[in-house]
N, C-alpha and C. Protein backbone atom coordinates (compact mmCIF):
# COMPACT_ATOMS: atom_id res chain seq x y z
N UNK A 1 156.66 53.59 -75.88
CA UNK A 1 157.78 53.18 -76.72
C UNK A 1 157.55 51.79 -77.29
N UNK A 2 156.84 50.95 -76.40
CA UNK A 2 156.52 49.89 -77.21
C UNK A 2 155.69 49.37 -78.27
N UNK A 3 154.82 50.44 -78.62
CA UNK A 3 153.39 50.68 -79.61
C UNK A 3 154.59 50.91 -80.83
N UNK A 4 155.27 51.92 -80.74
CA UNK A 4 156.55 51.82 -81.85
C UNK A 4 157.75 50.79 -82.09
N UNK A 5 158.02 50.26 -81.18
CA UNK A 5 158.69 48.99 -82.00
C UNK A 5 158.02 48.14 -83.02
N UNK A 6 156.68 47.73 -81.76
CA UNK A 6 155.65 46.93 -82.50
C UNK A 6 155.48 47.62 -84.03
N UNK A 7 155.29 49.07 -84.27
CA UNK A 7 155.30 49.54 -86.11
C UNK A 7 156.16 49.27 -86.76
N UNK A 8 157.40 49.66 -85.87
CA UNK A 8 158.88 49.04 -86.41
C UNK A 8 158.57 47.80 -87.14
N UNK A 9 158.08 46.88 -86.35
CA UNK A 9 158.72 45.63 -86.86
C UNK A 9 157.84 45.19 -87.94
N UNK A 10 156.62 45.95 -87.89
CA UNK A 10 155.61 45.73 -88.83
C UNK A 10 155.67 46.24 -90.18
N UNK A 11 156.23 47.49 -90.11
CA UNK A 11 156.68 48.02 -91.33
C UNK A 11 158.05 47.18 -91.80
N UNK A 12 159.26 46.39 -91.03
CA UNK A 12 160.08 45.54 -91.25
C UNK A 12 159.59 44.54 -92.07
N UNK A 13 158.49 43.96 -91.51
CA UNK A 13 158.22 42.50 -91.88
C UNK A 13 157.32 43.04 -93.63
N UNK A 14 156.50 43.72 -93.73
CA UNK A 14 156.26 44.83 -94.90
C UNK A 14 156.99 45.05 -96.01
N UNK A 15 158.36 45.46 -95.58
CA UNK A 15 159.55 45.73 -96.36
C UNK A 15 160.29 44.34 -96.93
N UNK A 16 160.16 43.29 -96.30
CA UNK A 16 160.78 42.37 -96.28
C UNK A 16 159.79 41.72 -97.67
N UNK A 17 158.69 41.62 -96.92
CA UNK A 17 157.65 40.79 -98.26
C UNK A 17 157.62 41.91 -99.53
N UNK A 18 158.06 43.05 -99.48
CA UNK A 18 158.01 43.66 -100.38
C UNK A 18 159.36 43.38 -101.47
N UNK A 19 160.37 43.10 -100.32
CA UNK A 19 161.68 42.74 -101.48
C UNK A 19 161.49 41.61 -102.07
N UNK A 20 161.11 40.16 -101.44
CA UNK A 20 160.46 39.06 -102.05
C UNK A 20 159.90 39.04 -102.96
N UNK A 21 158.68 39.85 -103.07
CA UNK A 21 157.76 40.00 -103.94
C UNK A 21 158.51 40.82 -105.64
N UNK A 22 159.17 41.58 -105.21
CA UNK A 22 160.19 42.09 -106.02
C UNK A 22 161.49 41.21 -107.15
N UNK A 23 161.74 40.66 -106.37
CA UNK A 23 162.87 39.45 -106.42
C UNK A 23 162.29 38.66 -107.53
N UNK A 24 161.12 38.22 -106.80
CA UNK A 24 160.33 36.73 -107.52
C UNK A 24 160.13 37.62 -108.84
N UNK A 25 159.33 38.91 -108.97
CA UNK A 25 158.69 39.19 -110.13
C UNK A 25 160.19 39.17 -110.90
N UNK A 26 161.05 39.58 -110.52
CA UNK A 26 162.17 39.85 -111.43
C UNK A 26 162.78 38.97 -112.29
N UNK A 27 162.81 38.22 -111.70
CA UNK A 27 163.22 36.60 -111.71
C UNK A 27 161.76 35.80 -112.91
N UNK A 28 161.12 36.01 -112.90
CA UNK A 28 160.11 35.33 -113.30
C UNK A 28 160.38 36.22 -114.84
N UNK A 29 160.43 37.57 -114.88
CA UNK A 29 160.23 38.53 -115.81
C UNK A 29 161.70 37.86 -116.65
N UNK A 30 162.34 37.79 -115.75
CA UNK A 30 163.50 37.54 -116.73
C UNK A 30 163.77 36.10 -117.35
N UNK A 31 163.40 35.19 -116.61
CA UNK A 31 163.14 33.90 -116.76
C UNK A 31 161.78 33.71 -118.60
N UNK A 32 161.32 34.83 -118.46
CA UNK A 32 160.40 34.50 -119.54
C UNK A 32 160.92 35.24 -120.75
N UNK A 33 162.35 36.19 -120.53
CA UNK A 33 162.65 36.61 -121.67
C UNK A 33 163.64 35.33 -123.12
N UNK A 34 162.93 35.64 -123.88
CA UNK A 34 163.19 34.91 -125.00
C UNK A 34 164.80 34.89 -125.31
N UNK A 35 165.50 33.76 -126.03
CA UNK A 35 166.37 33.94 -126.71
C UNK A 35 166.55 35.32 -127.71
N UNK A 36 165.54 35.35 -128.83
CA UNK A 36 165.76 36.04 -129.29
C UNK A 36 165.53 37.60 -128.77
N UNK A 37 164.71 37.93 -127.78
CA UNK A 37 165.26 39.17 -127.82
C UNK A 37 166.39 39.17 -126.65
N UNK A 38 166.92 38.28 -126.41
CA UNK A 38 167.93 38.67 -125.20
C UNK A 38 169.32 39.06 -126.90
N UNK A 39 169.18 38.47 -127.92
CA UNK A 39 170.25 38.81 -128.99
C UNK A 39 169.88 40.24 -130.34
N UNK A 40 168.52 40.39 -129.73
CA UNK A 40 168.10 42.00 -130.39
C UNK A 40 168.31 42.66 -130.58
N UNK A 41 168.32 43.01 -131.73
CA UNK A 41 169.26 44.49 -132.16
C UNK A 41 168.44 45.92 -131.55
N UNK A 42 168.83 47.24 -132.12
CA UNK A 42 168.28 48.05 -131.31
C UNK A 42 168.03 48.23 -129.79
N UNK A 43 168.99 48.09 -129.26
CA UNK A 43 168.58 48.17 -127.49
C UNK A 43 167.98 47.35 -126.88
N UNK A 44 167.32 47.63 -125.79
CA UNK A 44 167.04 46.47 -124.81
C UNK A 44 165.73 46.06 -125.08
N UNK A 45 165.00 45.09 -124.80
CA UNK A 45 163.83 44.29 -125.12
C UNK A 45 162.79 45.47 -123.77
N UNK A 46 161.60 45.16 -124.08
CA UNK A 46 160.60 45.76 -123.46
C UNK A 46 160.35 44.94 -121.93
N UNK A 47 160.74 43.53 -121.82
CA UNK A 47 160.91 42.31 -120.96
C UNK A 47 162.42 42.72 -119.94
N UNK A 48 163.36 43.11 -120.82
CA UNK A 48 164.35 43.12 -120.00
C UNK A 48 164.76 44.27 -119.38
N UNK A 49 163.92 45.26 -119.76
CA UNK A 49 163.41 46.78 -118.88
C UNK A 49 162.77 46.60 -117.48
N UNK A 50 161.72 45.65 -117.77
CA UNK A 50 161.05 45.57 -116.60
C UNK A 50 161.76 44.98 -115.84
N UNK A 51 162.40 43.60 -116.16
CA UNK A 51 162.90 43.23 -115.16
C UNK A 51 164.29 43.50 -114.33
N UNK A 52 164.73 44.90 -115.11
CA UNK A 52 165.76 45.74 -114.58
C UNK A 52 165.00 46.35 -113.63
N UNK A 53 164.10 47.29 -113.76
CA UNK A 53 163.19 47.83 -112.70
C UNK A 53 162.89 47.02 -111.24
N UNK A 54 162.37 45.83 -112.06
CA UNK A 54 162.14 44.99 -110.71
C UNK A 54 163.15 44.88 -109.80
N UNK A 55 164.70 44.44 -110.05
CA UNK A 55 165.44 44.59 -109.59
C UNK A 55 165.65 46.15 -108.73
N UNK A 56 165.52 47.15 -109.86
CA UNK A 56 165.80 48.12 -109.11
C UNK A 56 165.06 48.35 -107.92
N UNK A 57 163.88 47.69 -107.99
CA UNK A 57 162.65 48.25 -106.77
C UNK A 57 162.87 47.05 -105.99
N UNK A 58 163.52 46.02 -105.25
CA UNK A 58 164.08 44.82 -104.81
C UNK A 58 165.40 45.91 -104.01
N UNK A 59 166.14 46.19 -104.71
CA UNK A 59 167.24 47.07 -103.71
C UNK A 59 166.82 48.13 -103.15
N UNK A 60 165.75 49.07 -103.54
CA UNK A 60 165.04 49.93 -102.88
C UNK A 60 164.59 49.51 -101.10
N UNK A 61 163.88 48.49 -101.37
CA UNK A 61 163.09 47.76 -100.14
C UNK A 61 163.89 47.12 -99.46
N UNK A 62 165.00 46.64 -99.88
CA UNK A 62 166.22 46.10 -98.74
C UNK A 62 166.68 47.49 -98.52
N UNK A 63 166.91 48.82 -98.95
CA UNK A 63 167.66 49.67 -98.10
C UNK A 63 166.60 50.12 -97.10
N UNK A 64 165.52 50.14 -97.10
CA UNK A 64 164.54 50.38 -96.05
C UNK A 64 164.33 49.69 -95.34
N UNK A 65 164.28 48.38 -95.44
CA UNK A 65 164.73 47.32 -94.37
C UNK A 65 165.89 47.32 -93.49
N UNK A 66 166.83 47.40 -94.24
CA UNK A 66 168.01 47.80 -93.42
C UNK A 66 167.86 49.04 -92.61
N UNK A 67 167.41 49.82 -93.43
CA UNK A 67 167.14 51.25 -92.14
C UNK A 67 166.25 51.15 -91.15
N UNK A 68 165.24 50.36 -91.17
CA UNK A 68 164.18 49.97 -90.33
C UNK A 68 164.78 49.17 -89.20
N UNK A 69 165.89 48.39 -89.44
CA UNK A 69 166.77 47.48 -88.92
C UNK A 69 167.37 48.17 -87.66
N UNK A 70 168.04 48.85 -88.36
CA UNK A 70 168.97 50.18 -87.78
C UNK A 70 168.48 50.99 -86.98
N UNK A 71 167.41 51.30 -87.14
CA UNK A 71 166.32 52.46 -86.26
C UNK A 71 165.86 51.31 -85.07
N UNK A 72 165.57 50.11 -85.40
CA UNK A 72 165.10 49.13 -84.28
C UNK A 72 166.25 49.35 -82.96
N UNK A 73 167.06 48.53 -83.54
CA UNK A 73 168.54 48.54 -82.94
C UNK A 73 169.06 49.78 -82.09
N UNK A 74 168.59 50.84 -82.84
CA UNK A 74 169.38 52.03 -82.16
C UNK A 74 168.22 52.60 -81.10
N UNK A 75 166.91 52.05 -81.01
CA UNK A 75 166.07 52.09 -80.28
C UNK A 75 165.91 51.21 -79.10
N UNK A 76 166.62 49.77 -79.25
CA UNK A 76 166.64 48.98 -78.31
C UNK A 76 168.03 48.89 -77.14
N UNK A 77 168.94 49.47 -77.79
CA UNK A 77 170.19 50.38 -77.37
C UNK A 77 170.03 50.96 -76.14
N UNK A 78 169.11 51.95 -76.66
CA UNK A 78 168.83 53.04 -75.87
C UNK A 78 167.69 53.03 -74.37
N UNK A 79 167.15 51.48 -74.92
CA UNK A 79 166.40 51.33 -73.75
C UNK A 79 166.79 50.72 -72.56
């Protein structure tokens, strides 16, 4: 049982640098979008797609963290 926490926490710490890594790109992506296309006609800029995505893949990796969380917890419970 303890060879699996130890994955637990490894795939935790994984998930964690993965939302970071997520975050920052998002942030950076959006940080570089221009005035003008943030006021662009025709729909959304090609810049502010991605960094919707990024975001979206940033909440992805916190709900797996959190479940990873949860599975720890309900494992250490039980021991």
């Amino acid at each position: 049982m303890g060879a699996m926490k130890i994955f637990l926490v490894l795939l935790l710490i994984a998930a964690m640098i993965a939302t970071v890594v997520a975050l920052v790109r998002g942030i950076v992506t959006f940080l570089r979008t221009s005035e003008a296309e943030l006021k662009g006609e025709g729909g959304p800029a090609a810049s502010s797609l991605k960094s919707n995505k990024m975001m979206q893949q940033r909440i992805i990796f916190q709900g797996i963290a959190i479940a990873i969380v949860a599975l720890i917890l309900l494992l250490a419970s039980g021991s």
